[in-house]
C-alpha atoms as a PDB file:
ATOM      1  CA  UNK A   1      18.815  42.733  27.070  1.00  0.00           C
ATOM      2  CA  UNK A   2      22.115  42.138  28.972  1.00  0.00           C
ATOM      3  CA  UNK A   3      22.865  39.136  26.334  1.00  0.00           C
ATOM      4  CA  UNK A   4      22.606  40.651  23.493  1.00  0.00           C
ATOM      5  CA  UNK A   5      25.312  43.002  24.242  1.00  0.00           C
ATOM      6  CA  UNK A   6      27.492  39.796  25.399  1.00  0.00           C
ATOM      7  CA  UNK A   7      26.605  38.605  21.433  1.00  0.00           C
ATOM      8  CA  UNK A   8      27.462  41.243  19.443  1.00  0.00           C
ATOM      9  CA  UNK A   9      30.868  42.101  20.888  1.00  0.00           C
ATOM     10  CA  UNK A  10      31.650  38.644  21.168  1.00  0.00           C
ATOM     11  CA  UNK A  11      31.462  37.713  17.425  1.00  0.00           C
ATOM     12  CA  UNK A  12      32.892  40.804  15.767  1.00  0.00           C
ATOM     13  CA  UNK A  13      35.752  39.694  17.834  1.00  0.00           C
ATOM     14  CA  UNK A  14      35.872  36.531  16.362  1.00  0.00           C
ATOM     15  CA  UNK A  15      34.966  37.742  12.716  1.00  0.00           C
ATOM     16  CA  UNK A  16      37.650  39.573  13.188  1.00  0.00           C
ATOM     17  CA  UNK A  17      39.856  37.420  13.915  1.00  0.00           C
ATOM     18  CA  UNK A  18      38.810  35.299  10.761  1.00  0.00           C
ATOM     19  CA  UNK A  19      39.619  38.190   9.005  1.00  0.00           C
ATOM     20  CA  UNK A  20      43.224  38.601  10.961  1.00  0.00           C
ATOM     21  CA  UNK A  21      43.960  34.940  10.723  1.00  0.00           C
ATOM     22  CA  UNK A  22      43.222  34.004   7.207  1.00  0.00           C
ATOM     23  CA  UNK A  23      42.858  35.744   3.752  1.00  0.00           C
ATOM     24  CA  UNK A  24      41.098  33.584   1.746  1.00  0.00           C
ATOM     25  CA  UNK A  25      37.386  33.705   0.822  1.00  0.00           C
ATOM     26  CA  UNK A  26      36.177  31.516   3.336  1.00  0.00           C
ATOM     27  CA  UNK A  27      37.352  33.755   6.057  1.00  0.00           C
ATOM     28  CA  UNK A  28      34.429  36.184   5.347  1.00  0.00           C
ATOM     29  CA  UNK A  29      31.480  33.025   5.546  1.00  0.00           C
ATOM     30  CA  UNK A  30      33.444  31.436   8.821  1.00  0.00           C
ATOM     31  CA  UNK A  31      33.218  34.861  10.238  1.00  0.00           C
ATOM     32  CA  UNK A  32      29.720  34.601  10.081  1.00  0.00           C
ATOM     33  CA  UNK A  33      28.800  30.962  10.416  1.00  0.00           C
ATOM     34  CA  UNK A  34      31.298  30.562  13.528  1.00  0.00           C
ATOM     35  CA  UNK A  35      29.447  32.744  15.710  1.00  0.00           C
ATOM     36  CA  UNK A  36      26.074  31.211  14.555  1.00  0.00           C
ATOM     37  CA  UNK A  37      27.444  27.475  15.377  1.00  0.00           C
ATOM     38  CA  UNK A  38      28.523  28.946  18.720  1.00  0.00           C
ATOM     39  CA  UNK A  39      25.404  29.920  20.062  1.00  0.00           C
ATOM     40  CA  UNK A  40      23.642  27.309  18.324  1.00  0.00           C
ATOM     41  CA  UNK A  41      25.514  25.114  20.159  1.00  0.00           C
ATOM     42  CA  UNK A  42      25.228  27.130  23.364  1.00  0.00           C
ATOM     43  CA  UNK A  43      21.295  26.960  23.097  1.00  0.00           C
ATOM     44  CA  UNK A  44      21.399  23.093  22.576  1.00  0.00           C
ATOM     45  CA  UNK A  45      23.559  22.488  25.527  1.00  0.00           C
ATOM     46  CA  UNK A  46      21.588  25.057  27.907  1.00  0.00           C
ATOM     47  CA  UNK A  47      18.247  23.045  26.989  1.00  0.00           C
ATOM     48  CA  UNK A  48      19.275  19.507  26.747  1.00  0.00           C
ATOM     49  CA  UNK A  49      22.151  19.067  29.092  1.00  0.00           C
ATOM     50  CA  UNK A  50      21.485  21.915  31.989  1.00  0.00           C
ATOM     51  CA  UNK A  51      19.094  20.133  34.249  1.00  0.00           C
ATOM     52  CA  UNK A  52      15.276  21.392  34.167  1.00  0.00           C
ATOM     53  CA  UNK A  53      14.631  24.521  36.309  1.00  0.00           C
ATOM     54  CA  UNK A  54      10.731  24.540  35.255  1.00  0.00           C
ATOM     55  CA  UNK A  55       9.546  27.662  33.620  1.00  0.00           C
ATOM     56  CA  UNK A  56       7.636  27.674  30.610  1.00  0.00           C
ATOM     57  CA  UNK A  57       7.943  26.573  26.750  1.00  0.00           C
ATOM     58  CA  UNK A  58      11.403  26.181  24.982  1.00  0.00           C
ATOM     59  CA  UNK A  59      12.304  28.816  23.073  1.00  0.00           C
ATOM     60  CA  UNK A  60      15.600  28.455  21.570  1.00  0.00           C
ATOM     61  CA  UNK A  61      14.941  28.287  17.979  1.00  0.00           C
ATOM     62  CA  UNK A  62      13.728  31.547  18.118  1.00  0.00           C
ATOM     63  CA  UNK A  63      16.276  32.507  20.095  1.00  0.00           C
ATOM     64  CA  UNK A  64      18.857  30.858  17.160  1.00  0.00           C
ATOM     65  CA  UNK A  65      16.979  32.782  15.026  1.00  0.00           C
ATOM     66  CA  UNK A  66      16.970  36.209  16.497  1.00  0.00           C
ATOM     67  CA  UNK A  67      20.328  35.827  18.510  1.00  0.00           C
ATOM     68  CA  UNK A  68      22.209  34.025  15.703  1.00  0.00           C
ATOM     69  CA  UNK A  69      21.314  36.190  12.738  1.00  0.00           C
ATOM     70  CA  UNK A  70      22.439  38.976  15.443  1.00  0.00           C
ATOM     71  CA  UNK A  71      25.770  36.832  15.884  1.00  0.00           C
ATOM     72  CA  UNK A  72      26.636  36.289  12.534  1.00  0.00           C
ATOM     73  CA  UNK A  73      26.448  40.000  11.049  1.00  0.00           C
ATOM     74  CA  UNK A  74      28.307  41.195  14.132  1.00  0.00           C
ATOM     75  CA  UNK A  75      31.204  38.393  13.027  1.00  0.00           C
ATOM     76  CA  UNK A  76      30.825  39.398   9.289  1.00  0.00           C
ATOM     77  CA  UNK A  77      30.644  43.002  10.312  1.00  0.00           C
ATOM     78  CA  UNK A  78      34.254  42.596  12.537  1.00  0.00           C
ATOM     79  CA  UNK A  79      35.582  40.656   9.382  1.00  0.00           C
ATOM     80  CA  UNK A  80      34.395  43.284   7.511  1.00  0.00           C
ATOM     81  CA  UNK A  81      35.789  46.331   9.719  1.00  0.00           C
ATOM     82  CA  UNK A  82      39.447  44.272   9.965  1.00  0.00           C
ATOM     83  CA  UNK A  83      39.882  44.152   6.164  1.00  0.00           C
ATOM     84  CA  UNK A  84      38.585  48.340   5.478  1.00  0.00           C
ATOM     85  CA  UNK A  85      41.147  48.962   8.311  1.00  0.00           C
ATOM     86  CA  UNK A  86      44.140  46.814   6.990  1.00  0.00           C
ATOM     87  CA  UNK A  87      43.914  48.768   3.708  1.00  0.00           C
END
C-alpha cells in the first residue's frame, strides 16, 4: 500500500513539470507516458537485474498494468492541475 502513495505523488510531480517545462501538445502525452516508462522500467530492472530472493510467480505486468495506469493519470492529472492553475 506504501508504494502506491510513492507513485502517485511522484508522477504528478513530473506531469507537472511537463506541463511547467514545455507548452506544446506533447507535453500533456509525455506527462503521462513518462511516468509509465519509469516504472516500466523500474519493474524490468527489479526482476531481471536484482538477483533472485525466491518467493513466488512474477508479477510485474500486472503490476505495469495496475501501477502504471495509476502513474500515468497522476502525471496527466499534475499536467493537468499546472495548466488550470497558470490561467
Amino acid at each position: 500500500m506504501l508504494s502506491w502513495w510513492m507513485i502517485a505523488p511522484a508522477s504528478a510531480v513530473i506531469g507537472a513539470l511537463c506541463g511547467f517545462i514545455s507548452r506544446s501538445v506533447l507535453s500533456g502525452i509525455l506527462a503521462a507516458a513518462i511516468p509509465w516508462l519509469a516504472l516500466l522500467v523500474a519493474l524490468v530492472y527489479s526482476v531481471y537485474f536484482v538477483p533472485y530472493g525466491g518467493g513466488g510467480a512474477v508479477f510485474w505486468p500486472l503490476a505495469q498494468l495496475f501501477g502504471g495506469s495509476l502513474a500515468a493519470a497522476s502525471g496527466y492529472a499534475g499536467f493537468t492541475l499546472l495548466k488550470w492553475l497558470k490561467r
